[in-house]
C-alpha atoms as a PDB file:
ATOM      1  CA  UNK A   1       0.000   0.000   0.000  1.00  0.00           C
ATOM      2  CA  UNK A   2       1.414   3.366  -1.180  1.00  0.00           C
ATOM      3  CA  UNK A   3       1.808   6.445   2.013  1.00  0.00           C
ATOM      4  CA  UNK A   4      -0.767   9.077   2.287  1.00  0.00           C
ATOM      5  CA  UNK A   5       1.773  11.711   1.133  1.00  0.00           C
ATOM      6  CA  UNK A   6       2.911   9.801  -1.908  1.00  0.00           C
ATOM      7  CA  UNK A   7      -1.034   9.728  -3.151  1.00  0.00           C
ATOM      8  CA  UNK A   8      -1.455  13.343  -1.967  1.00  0.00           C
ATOM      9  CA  UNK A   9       1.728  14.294  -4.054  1.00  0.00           C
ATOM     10  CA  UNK A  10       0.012  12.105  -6.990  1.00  0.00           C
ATOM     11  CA  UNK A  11      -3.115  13.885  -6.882  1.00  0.00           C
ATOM     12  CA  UNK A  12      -1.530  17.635  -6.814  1.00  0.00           C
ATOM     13  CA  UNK A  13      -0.283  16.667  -9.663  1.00  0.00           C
ATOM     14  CA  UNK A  14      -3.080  15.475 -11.168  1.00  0.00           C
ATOM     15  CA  UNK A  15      -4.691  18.773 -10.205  1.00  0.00           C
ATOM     16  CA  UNK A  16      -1.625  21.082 -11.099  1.00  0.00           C
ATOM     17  CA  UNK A  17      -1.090  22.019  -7.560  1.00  0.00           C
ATOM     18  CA  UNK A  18       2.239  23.046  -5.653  1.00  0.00           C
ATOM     19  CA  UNK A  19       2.348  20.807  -2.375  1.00  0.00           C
ATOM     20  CA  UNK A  20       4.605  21.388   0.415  1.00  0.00           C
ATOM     21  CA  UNK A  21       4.799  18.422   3.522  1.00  0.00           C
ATOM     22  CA  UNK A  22       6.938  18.627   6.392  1.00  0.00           C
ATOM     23  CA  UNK A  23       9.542  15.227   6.955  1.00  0.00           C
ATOM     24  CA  UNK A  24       9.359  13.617  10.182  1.00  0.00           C
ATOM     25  CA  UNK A  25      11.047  10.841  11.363  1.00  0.00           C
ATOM     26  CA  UNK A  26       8.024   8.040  10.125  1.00  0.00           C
ATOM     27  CA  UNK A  27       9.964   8.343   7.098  1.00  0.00           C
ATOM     28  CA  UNK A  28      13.590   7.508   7.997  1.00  0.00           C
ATOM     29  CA  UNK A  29      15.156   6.635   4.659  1.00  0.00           C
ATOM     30  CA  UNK A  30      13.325   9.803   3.283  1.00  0.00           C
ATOM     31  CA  UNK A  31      14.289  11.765   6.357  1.00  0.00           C
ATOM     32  CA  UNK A  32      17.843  10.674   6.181  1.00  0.00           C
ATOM     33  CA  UNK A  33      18.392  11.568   2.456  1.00  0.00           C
ATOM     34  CA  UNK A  34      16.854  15.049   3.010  1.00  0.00           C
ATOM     35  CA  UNK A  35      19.818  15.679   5.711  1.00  0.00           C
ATOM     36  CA  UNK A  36      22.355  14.221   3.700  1.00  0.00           C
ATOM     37  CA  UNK A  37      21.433  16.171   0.772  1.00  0.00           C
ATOM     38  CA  UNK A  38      21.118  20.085   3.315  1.00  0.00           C
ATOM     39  CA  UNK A  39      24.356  19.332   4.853  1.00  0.00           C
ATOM     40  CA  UNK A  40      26.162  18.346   1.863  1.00  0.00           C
ATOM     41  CA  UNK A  41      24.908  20.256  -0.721  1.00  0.00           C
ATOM     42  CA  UNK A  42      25.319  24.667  -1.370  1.00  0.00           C
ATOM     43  CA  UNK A  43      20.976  25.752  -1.241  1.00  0.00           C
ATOM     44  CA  UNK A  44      20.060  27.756  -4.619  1.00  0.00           C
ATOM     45  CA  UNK A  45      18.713  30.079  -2.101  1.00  0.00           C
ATOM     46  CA  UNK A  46      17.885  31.346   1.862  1.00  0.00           C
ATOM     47  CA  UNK A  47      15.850  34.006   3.511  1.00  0.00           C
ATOM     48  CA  UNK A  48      15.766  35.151   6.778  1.00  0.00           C
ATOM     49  CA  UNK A  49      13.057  36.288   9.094  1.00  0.00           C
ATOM     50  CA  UNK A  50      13.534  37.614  12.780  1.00  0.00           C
ATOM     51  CA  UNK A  51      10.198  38.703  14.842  1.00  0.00           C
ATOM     52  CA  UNK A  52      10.500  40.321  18.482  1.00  0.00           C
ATOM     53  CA  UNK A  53       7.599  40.576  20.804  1.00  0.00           C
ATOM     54  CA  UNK A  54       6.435  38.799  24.086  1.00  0.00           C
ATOM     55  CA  UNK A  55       9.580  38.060  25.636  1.00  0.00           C
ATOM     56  CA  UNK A  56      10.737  35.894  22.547  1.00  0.00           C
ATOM     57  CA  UNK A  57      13.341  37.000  19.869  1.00  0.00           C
ATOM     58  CA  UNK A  58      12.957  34.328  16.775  1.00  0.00           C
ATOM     59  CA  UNK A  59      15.300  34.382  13.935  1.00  0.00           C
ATOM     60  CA  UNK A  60      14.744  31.966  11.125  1.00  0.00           C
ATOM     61  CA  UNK A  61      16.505  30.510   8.219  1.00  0.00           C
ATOM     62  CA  UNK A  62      14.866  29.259   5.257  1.00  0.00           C
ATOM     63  CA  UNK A  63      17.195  27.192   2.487  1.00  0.00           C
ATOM     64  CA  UNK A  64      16.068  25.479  -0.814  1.00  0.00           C
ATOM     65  CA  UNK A  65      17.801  22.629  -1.902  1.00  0.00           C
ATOM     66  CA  UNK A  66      17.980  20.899  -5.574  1.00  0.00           C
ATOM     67  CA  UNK A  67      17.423  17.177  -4.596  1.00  0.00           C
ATOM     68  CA  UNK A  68      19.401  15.533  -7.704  1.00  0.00           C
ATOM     69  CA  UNK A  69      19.868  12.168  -8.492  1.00  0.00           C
ATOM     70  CA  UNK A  70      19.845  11.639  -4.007  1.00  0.00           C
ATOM     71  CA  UNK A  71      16.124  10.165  -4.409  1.00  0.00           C
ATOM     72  CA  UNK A  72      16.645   8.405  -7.786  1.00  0.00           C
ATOM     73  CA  UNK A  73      16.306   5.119  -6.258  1.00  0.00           C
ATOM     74  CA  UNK A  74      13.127   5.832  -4.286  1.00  0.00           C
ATOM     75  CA  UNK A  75       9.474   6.146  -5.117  1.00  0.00           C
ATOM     76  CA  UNK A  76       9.892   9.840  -3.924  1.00  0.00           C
ATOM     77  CA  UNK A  77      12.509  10.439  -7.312  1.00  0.00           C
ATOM     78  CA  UNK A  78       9.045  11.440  -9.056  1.00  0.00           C
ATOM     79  CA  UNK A  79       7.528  14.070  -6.445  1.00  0.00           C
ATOM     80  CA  UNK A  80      10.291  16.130  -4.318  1.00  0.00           C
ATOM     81  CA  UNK A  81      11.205  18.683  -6.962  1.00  0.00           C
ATOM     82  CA  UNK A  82      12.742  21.136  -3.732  1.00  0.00           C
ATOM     83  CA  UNK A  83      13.856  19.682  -0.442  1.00  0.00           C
ATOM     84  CA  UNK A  84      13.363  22.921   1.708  1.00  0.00           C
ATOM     85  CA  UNK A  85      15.261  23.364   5.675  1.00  0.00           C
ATOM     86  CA  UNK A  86      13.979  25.809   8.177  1.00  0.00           C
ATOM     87  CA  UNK A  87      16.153  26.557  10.964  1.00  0.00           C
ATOM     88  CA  UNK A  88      14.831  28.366  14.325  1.00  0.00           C
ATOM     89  CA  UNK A  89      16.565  30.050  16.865  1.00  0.00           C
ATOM     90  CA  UNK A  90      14.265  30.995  19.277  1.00  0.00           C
ATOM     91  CA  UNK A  91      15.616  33.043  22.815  1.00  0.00           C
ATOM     92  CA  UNK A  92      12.407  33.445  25.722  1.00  0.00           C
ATOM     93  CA  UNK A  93      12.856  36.049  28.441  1.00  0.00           C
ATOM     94  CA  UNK A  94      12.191  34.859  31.692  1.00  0.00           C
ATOM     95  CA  UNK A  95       9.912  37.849  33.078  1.00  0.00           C
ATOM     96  CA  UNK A  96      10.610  36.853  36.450  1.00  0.00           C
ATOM     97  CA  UNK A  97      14.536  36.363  36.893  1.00  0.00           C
ATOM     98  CA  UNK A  98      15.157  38.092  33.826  1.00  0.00           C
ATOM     99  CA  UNK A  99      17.529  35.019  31.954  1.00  0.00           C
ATOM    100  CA  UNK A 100      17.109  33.856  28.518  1.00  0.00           C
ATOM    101  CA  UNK A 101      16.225  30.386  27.422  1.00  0.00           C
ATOM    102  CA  UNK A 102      17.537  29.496  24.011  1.00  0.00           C
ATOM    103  CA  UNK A 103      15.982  26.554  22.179  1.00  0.00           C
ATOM    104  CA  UNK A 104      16.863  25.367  18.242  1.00  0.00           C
ATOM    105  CA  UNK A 105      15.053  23.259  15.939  1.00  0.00           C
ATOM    106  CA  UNK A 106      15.745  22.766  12.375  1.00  0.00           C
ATOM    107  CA  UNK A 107      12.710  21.299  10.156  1.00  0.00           C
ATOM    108  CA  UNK A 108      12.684  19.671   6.465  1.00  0.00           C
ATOM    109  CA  UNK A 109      10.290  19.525   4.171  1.00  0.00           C
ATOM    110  CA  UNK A 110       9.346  18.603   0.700  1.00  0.00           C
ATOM    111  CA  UNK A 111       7.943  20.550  -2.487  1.00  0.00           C
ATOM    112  CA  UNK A 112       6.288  19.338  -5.544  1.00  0.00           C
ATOM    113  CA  UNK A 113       7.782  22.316  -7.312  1.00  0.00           C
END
């Protein structure tokens, strides 16, 4: 039986629409090639975004990545046209003591286009 995302991917397609879906660890081979591919490869692009407000400062990076031949030998080879990181740096005031907390999380995800 195919995944959920595969036939999601199949019917955006059908329906000439762009699809972006996040990569968790469910899909370890896919997951696994996705970091290969952001730590070894230079993106085509970034962007950055940093919001203030509420105690929090929250930068993020954004990088697209060209996913070559590094799904070729998976049913995904067909679908992931960008393989897209988001990295998040996120510092929270404490309001009563006055000390930062810093917490980091880096995301992956997958586009049609």
């Amino acid at each position: 039986m195919r995944c959920t995302a595969k036939k999601t991917f199949d019917a955006a397609t059908q329906a000439s629409i762009a699809l972006i879906v996040g990569v968790k660890d469910n899909q370890p081979t896919l997951h696994q090639r996705v970091q290969e591919v952001s730590a070894t490869t230079a993106p085509l692009g970034t962007a950055h975004s940093h919001d203030k407000g509420r105690n929090r400062d929250e930068r993020r990076t954004v990088a697209f990545f060209d996913p070559a031949s590094a799904l070729a030998d998976t049913d995904w080879q067909p679908h992931v046209a960008t393989i897209i990181r988001v990295e998040r740096n996120v510092y929270t005031r404490n309001t009563k003591t006055g000390l930062l907390h810093h917490s980091a999380e880096t995301a992956f995800y997958i586009s049609s286009t």
